[in-house]
C-alpha atoms as a PDB file:
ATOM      1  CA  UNK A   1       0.000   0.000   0.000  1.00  0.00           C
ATOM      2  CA  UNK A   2       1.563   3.441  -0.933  1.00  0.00           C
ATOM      3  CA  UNK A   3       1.319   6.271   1.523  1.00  0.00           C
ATOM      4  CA  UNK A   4       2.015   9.783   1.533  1.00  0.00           C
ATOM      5  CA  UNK A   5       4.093  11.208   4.341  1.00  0.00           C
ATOM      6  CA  UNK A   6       3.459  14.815   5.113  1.00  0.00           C
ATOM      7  CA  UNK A   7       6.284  17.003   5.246  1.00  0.00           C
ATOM      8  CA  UNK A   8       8.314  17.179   8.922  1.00  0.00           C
ATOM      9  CA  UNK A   9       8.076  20.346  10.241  1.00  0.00           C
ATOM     10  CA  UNK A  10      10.604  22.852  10.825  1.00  0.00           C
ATOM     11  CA  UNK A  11      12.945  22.117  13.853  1.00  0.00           C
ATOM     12  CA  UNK A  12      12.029  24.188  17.250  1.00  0.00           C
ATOM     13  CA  UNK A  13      15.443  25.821  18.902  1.00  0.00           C
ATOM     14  CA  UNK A  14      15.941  25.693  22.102  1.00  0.00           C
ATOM     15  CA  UNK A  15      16.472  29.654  23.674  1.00  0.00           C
ATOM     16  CA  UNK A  16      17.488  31.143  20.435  1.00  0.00           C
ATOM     17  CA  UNK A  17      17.374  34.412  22.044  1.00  0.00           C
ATOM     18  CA  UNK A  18      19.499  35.860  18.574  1.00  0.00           C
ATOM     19  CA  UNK A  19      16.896  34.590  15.977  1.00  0.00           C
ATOM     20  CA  UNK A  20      15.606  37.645  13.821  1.00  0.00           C
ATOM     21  CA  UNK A  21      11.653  38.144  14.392  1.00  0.00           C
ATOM     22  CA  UNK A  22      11.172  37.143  10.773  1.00  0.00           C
ATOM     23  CA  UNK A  23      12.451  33.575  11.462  1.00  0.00           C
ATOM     24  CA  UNK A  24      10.173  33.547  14.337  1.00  0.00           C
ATOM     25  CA  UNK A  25       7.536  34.385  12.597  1.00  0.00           C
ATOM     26  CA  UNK A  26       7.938  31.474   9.810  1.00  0.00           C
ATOM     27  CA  UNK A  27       8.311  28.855  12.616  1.00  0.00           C
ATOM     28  CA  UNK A  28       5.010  30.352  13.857  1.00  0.00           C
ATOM     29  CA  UNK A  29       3.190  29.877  10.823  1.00  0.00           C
ATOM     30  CA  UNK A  30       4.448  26.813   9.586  1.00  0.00           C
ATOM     31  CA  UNK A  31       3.189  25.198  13.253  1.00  0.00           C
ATOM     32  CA  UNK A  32       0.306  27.005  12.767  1.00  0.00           C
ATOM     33  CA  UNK A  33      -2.891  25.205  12.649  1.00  0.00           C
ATOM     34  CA  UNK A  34      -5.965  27.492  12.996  1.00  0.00           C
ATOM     35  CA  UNK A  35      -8.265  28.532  10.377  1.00  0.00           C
ATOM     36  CA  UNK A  36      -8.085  32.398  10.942  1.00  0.00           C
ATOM     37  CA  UNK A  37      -7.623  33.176   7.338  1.00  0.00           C
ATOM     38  CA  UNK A  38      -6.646  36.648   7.526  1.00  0.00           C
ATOM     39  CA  UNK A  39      -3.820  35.961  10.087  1.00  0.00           C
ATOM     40  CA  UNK A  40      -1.649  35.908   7.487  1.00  0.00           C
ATOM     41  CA  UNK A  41      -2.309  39.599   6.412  1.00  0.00           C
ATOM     42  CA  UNK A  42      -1.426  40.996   9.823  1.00  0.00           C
ATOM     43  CA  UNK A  43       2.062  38.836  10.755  1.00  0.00           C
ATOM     44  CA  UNK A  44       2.973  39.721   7.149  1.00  0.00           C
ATOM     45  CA  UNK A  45       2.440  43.321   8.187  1.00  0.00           C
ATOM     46  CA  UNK A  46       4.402  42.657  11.705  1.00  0.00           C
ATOM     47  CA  UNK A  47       7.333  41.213   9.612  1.00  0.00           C
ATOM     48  CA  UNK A  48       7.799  44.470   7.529  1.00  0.00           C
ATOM     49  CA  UNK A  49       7.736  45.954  11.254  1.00  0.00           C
ATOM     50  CA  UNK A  50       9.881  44.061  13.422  1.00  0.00           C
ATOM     51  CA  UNK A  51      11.497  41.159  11.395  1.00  0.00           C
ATOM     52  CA  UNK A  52      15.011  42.160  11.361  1.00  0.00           C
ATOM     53  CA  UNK A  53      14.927  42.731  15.008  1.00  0.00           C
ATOM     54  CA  UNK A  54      16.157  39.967  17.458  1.00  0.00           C
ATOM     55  CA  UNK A  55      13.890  38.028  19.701  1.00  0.00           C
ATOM     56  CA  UNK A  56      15.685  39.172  22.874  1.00  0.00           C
ATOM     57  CA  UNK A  57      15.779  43.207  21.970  1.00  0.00           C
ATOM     58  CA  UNK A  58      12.137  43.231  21.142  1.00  0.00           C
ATOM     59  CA  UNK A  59      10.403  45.348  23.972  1.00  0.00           C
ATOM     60  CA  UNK A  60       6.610  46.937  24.480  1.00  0.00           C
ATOM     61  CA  UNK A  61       8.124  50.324  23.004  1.00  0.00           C
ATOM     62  CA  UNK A  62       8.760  48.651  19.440  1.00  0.00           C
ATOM     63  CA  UNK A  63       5.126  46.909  19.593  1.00  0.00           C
ATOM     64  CA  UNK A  64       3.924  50.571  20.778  1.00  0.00           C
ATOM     65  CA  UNK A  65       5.872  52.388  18.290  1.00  0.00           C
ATOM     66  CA  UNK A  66       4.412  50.051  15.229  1.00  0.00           C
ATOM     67  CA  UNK A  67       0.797  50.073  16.876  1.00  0.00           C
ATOM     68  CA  UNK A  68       0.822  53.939  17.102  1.00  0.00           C
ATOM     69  CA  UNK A  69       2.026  54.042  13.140  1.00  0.00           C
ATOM     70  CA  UNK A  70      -0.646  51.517  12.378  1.00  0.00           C
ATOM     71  CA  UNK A  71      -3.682  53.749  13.974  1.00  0.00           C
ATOM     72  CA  UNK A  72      -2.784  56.587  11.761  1.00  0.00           C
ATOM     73  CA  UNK A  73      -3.464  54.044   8.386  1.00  0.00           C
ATOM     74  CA  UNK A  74      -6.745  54.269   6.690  1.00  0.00           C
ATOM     75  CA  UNK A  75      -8.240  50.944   6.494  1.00  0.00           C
ATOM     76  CA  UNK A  76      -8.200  48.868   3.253  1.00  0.00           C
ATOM     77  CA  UNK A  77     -10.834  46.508   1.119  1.00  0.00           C
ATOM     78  CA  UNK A  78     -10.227  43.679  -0.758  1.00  0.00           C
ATOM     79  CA  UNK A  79     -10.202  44.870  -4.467  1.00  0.00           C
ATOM     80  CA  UNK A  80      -9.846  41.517  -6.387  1.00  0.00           C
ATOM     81  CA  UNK A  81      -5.884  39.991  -7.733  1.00  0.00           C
ATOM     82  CA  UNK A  82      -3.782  41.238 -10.204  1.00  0.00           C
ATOM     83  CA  UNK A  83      -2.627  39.225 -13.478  1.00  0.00           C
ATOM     84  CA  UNK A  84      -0.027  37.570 -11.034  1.00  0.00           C
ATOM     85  CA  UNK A  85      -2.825  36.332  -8.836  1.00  0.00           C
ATOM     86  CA  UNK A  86      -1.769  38.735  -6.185  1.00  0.00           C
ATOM     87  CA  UNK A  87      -4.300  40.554  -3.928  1.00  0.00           C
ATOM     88  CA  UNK A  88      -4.931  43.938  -4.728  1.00  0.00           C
ATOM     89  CA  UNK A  89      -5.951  46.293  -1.328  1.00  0.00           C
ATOM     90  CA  UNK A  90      -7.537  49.657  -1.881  1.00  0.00           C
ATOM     91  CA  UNK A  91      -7.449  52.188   1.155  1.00  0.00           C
ATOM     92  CA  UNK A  92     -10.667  53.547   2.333  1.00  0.00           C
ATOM     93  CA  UNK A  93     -11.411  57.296   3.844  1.00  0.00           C
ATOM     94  CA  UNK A  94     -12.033  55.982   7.377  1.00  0.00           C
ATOM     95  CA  UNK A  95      -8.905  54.910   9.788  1.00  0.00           C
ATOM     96  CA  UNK A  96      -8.545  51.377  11.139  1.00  0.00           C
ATOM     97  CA  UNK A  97     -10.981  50.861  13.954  1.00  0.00           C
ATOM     98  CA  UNK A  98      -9.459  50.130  17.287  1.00  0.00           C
ATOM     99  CA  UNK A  99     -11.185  46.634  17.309  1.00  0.00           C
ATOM    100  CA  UNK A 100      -8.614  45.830  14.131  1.00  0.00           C
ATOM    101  CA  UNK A 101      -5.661  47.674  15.883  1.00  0.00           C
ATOM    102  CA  UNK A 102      -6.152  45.107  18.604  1.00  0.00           C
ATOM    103  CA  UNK A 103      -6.517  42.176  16.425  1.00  0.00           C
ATOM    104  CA  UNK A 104      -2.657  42.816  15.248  1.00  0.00           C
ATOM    105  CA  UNK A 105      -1.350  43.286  18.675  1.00  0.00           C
ATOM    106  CA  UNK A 106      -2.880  40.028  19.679  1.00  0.00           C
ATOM    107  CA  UNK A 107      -1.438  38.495  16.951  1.00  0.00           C
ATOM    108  CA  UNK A 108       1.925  39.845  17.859  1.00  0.00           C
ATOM    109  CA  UNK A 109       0.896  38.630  21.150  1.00  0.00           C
ATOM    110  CA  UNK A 110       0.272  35.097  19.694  1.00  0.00           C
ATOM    111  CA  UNK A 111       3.547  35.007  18.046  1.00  0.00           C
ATOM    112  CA  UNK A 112       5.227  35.950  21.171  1.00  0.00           C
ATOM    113  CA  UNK A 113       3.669  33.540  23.690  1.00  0.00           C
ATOM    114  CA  UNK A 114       4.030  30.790  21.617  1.00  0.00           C
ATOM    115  CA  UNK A 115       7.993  30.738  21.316  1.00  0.00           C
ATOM    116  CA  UNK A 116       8.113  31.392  25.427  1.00  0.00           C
ATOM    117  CA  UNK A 117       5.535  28.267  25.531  1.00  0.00           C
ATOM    118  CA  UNK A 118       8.133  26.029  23.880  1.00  0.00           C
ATOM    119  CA  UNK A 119      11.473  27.483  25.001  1.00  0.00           C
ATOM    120  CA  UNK A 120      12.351  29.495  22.285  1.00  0.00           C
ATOM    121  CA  UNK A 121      12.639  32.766  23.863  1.00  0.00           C
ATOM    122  CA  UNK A 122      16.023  33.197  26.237  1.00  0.00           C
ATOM    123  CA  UNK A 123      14.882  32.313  30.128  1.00  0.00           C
ATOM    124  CA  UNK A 124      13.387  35.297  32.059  1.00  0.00           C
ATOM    125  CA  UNK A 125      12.532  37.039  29.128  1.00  0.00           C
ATOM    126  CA  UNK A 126       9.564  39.865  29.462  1.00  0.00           C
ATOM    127  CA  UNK A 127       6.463  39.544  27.373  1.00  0.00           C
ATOM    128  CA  UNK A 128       6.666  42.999  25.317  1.00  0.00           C
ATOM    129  CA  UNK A 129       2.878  42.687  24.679  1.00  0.00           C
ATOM    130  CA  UNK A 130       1.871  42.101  28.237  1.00  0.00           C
ATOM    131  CA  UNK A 131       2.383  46.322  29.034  1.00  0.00           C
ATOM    132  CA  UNK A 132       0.112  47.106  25.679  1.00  0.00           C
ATOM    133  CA  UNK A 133      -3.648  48.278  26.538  1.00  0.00           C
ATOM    134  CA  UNK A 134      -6.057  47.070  24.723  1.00  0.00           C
ATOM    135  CA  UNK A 135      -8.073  50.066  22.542  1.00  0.00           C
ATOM    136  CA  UNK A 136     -11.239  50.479  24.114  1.00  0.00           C
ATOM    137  CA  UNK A 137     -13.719  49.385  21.033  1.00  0.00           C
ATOM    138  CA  UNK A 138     -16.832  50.576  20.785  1.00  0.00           C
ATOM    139  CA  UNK A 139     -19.126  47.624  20.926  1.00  0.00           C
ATOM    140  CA  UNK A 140     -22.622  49.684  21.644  1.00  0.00           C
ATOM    141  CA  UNK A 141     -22.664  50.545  17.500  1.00  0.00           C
ATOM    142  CA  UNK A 142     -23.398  46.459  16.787  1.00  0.00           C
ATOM    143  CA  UNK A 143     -25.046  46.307  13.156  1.00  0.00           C
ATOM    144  CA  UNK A 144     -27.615  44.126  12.207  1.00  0.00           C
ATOM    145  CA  UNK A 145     -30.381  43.423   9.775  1.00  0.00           C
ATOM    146  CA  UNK A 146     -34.018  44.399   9.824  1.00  0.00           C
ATOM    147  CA  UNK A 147     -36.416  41.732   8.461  1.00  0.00           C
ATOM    148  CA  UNK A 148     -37.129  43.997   5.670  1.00  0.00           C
ATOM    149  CA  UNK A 149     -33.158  44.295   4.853  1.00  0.00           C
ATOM    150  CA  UNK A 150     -32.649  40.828   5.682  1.00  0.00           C
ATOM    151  CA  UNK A 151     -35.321  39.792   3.241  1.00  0.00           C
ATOM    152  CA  UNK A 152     -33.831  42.010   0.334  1.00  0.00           C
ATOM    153  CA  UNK A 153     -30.214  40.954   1.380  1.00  0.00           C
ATOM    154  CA  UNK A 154     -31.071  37.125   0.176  1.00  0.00           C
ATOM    155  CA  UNK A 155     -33.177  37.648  -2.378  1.00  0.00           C
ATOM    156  CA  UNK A 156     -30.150  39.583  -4.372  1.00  0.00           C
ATOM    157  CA  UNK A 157     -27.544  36.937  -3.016  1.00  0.00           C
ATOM    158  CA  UNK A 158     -30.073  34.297  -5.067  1.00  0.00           C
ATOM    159  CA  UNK A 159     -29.226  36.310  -8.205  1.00  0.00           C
ATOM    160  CA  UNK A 160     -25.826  36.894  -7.725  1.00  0.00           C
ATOM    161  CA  UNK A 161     -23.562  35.376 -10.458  1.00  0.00           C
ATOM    162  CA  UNK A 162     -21.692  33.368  -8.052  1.00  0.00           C
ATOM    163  CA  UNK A 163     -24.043  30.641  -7.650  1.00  0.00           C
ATOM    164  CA  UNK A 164     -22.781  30.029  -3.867  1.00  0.00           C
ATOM    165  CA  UNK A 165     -23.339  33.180  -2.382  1.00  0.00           C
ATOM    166  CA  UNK A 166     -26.805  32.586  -1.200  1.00  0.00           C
ATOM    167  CA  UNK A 167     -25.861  29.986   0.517  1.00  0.00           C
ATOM    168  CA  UNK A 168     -22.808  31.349   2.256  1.00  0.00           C
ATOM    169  CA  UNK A 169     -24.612  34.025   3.287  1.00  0.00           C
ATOM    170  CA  UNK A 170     -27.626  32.023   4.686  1.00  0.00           C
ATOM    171  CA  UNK A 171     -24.794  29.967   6.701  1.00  0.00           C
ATOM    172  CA  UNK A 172     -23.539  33.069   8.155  1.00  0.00           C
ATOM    173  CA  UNK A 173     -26.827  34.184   9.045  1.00  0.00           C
ATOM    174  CA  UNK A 174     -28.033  31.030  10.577  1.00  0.00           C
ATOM    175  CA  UNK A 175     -25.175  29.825  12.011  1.00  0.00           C
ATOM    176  CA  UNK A 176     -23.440  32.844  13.062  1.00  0.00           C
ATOM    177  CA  UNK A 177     -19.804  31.335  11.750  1.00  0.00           C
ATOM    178  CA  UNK A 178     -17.233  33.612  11.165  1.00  0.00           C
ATOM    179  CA  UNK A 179     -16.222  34.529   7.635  1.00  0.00           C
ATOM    180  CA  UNK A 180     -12.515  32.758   8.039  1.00  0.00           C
ATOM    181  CA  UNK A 181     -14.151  29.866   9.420  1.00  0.00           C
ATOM    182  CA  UNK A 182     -16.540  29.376   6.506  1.00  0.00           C
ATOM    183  CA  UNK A 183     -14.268  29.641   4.089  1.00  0.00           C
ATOM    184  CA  UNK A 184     -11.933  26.944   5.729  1.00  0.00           C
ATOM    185  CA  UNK A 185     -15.451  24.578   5.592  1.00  0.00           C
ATOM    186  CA  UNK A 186     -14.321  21.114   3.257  1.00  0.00           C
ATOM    187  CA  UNK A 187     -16.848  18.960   2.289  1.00  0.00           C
ATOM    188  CA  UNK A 188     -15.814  16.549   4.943  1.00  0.00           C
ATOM    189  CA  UNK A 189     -16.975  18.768   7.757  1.00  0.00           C
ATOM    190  CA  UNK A 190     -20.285  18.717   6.829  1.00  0.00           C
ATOM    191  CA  UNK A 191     -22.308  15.903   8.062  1.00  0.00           C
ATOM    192  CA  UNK A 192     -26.026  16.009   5.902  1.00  0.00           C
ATOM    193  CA  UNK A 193     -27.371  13.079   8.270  1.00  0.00           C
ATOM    194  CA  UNK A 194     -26.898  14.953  11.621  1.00  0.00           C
ATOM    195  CA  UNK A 195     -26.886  18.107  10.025  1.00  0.00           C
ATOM    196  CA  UNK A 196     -24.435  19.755  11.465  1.00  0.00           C
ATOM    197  CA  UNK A 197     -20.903  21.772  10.022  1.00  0.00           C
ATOM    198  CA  UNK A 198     -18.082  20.696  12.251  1.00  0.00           C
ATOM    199  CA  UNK A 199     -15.191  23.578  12.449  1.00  0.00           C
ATOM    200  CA  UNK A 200     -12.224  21.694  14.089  1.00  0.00           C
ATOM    201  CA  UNK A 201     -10.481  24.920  14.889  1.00  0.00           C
ATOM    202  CA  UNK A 202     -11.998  28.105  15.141  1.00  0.00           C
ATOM    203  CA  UNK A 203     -10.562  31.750  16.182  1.00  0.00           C
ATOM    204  CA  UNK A 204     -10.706  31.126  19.720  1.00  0.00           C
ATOM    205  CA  UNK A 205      -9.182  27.737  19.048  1.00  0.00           C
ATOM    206  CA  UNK A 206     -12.179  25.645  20.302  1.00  0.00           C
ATOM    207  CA  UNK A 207     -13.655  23.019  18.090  1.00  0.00           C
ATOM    208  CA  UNK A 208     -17.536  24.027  17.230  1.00  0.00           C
ATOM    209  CA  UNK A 209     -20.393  22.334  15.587  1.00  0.00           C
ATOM    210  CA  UNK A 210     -22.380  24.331  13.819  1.00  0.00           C
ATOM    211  CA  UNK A 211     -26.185  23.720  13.612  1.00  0.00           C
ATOM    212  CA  UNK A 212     -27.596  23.346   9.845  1.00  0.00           C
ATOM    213  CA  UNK A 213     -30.779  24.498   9.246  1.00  0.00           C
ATOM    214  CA  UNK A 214     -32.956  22.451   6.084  1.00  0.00           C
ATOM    215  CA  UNK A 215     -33.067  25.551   3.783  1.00  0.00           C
ATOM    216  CA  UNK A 216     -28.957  25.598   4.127  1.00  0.00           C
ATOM    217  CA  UNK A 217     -28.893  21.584   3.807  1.00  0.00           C
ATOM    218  CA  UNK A 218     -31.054  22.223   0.805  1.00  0.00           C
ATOM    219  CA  UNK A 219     -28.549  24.547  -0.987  1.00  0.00           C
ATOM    220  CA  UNK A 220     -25.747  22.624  -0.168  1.00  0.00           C
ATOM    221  CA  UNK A 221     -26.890  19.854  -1.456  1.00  0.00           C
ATOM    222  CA  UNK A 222     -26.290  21.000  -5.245  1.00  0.00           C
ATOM    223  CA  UNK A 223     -22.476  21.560  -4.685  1.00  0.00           C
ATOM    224  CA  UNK A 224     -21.811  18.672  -2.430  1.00  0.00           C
ATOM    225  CA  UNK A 225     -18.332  17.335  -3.760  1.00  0.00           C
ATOM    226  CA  UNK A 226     -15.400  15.254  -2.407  1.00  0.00           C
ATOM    227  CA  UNK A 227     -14.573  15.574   1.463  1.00  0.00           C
ATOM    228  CA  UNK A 228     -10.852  17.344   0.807  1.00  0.00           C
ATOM    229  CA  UNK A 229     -12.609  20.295  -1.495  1.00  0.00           C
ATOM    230  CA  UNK A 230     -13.484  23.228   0.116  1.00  0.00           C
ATOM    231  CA  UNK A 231     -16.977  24.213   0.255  1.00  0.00           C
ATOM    232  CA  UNK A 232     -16.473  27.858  -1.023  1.00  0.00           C
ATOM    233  CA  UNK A 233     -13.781  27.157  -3.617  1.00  0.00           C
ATOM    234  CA  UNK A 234     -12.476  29.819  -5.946  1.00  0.00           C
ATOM    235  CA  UNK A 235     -13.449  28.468  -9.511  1.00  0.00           C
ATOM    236  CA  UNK A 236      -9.248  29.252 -10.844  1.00  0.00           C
ATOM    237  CA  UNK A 237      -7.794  27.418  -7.959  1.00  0.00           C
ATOM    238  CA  UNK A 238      -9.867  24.837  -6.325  1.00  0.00           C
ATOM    239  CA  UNK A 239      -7.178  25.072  -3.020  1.00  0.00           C
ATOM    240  CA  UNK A 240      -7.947  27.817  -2.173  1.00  0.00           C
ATOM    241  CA  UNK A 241     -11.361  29.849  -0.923  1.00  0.00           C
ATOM    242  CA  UNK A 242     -12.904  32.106  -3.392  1.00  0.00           C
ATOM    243  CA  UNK A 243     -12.945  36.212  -2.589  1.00  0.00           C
ATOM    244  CA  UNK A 244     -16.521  36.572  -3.221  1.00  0.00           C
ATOM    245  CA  UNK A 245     -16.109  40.638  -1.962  1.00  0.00           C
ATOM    246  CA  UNK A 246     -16.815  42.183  -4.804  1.00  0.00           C
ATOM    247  CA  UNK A 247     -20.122  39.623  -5.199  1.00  0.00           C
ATOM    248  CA  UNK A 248     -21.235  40.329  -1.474  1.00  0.00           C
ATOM    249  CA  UNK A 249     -20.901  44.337  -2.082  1.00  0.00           C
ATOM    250  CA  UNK A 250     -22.817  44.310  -5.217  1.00  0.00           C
ATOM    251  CA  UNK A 251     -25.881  42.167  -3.551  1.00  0.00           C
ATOM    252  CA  UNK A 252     -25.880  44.670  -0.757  1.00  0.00           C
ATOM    253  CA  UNK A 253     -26.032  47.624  -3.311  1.00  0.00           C
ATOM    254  CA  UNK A 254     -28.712  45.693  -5.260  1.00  0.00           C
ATOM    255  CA  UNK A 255     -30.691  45.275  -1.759  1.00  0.00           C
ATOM    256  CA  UNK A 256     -30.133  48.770  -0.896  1.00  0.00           C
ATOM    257  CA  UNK A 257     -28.349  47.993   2.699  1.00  0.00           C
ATOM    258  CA  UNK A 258     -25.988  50.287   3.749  1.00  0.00           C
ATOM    259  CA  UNK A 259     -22.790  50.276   6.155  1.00  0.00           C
ATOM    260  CA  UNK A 260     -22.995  46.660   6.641  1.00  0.00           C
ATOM    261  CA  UNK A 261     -20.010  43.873   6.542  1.00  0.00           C
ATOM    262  CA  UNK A 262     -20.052  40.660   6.203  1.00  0.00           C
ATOM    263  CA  UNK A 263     -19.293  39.982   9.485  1.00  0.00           C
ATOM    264  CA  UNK A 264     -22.754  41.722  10.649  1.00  0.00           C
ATOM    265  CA  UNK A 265     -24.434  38.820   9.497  1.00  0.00           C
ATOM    266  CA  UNK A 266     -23.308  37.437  12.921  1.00  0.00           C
ATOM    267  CA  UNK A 267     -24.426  40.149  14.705  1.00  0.00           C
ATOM    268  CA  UNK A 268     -27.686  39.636  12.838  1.00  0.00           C
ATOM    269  CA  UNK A 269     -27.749  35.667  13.832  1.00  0.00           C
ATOM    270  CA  UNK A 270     -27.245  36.821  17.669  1.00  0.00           C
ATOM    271  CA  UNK A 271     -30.103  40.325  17.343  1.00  0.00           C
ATOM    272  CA  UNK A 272     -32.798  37.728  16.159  1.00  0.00           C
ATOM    273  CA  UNK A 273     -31.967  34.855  18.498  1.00  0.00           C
ATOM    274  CA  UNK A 274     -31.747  37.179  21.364  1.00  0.00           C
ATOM    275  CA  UNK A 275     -35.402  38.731  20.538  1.00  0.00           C
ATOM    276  CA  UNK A 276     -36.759  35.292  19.779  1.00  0.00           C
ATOM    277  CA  UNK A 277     -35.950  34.618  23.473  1.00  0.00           C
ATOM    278  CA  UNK A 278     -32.508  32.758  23.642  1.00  0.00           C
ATOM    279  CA  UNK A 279     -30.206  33.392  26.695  1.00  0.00           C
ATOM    280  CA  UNK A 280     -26.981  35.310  26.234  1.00  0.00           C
ATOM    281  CA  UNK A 281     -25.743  31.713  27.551  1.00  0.00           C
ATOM    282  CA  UNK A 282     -26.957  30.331  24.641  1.00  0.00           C
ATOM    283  CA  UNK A 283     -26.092  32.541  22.034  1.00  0.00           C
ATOM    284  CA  UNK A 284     -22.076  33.057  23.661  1.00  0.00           C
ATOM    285  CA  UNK A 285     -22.627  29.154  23.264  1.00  0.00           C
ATOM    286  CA  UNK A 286     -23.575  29.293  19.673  1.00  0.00           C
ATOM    287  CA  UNK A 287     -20.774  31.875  18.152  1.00  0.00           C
ATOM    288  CA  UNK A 288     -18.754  30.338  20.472  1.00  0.00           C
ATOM    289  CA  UNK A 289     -17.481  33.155  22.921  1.00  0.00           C
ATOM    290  CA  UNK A 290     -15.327  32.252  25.633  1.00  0.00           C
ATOM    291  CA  UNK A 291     -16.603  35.037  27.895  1.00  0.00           C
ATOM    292  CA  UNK A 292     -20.271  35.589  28.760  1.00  0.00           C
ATOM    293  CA  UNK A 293     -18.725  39.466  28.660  1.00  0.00           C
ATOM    294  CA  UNK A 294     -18.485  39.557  24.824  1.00  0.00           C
ATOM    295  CA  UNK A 295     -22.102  38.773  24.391  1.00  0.00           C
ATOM    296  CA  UNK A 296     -23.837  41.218  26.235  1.00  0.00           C
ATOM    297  CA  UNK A 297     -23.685  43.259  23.987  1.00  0.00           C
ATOM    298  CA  UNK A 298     -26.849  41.926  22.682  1.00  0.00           C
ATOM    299  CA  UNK A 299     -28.636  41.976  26.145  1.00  0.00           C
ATOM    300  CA  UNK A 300     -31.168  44.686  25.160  1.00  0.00           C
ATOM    301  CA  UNK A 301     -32.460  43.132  22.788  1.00  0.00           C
ATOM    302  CA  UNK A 302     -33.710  40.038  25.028  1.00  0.00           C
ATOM    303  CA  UNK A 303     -35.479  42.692  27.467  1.00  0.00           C
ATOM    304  CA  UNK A 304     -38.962  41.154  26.188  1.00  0.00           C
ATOM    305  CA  UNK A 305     -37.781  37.449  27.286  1.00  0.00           C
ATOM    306  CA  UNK A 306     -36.432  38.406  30.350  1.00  0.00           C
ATOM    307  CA  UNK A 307     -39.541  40.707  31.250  1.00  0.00           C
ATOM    308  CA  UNK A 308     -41.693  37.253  30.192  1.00  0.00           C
ATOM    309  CA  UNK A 309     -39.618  35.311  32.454  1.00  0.00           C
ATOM    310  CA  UNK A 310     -39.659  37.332  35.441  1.00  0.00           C
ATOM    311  CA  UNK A 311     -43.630  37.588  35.525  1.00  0.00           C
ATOM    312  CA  UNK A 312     -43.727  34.093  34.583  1.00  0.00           C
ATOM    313  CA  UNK A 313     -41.875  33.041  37.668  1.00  0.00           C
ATOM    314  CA  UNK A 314     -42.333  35.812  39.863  1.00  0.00           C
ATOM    315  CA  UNK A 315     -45.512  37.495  39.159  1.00  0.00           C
ATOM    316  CA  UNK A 316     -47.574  36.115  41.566  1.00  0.00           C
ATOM    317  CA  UNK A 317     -45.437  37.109  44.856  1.00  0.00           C
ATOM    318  CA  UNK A 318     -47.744  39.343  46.859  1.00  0.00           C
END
């Protein structure tokens, strides 16, 4: 019987306090094992940063320095590849919102704990992202559909040209996955008898199952393929996911919804669970939050349930 061996992976060193941030960072990312798909964007961006700098001279006032220069960018889109099949990145009007500034200083973070985890970094050495505050992000301005918007949202995603938009979107909406951990979905992480989507790895680096609802096992159904092809494939290279930005922004101009991103479509699976009566236990349990914390920010909108449940249990007390 033949078998294919993967390739070994790269050699850890033992307290290489010397070894150039850019070396770090490939031994990082060729361990790596998550399905954050645009991780790759921000350690590229931390190896223009820091990479020629040594593990032991890296302190909080280089990740301070490079997180000060990054708040004064204007954030960027995803504009389609050129004709080498590279990704092209426009800049928008509006700067980066803190919640992304803290994204890359986690990553750095990431990076950072993971070589002191397995004895990389020199003995005694300080954490230079443990002094870093977090931005304080504004989580009261949470976006989500109306019915009416919600309604217009899928019926343009069913006309889209990209057949599978619909039902990407419908997934997001319903399941209230991430957009990295959609596009990671294969074929063999779908089980149509259970109906569930299994997501080995997510953000948080928890395993998930994701509950399928019929209309989504319905659509799926007509691109079901082989359990190593991704779900969401792009049509010119079958490896890797397809950047269907350009097809999402043109069904939300066709349904005439306005300052929305994909990733409100998670928002939008939390607003109407919450006002359907699901606890913020629940939902947190759904998206798959570690900390009951993150979810409250949809707590208003179950005021109705818990005013229900209070006279229900505690009406009659005289």
């Amino acid at each position: 019987m033949n078998t294919t061996s993967l390739p070994a992976l790269p050699t850890l060193p033992m307290r290489a306090a010397s070894m150039p941030l850019a070396d770090l960072i490939d031994l990082y990312m060729a361990h790596y094992a998550g399905r954050d798909a645009s991780r790759g964007q921000r350690v590229e961006w931390w190896r223009r940063q820091v990479g020629a700098i040594q593990l032991q001279e890296l302190t909080d006032d280089h990740v301070h320095a490079a997180l000060e220069a990054l708040a004064q960018q204007s954030s960027r889109y995803f504009a389609g590849k050129d004709a080498d099949d590279q990704p092209i990145y426009r800049a928008k009007k509006k700067p980066l919102q803190p919640a992304t500034i803290n994204r890359y200083a986690a990553t750095l973070g990431a990076i950072v704990t993971w070589a002191i985890k397995r004895r990389i970094a020199p003995k005694g050495f300080v954490h230079p992202c443990r002094s870093i505050e977090r931005r304080a992000e504004n989580n009261e301005k949470t976006r989500f559909l109306s019915d009416d918007e919600r309604k217009r949202l899928l019926l343009a995603c069913s006309s889209a040209t990209w057949p599978r938009l619909y039902v990407l979107v419908l997934m997001a909406l319903t399941t209230g996955a991430r957009k990295g951990e959609l596009m990671g979905l294969k074929w063999g992480d779908i089980d149509f008898d259970r109906t569930v989507a299994s997501i080995s790895v997510t953000k948080n680096g928890d395993p998930r199952l994701l509950p399928l609802v019929p209309s989504v096992v319905t659509e799926l159904q007509r691109f079901k393929a082989g359990p190593t092809v991704l779900v969401f494939p792009s049509p010119r290279d079958p490896a890797r996911a397809f950047a269907f930005e350009g097809q999402f922004a043109a069904a939300l101009k066709a349904a005439k919804v306005r300052q929305f991103r994909f990733h409100d479509l998670r928002h939008s699976c939390a607003s109407m669970l919450a006002q359907n009566g699901a606890t913020l236990l629940e939902i947190g349990d759904l998206l798959g939050h570690r900390q009951l914390q993150v979810t409250k920010r949809y707590s208003h909108l179950a005021t109705g349930h818990k005013a229900a449940l209070v006279n229900r249990v505690l009406g009659d007390i005289r």
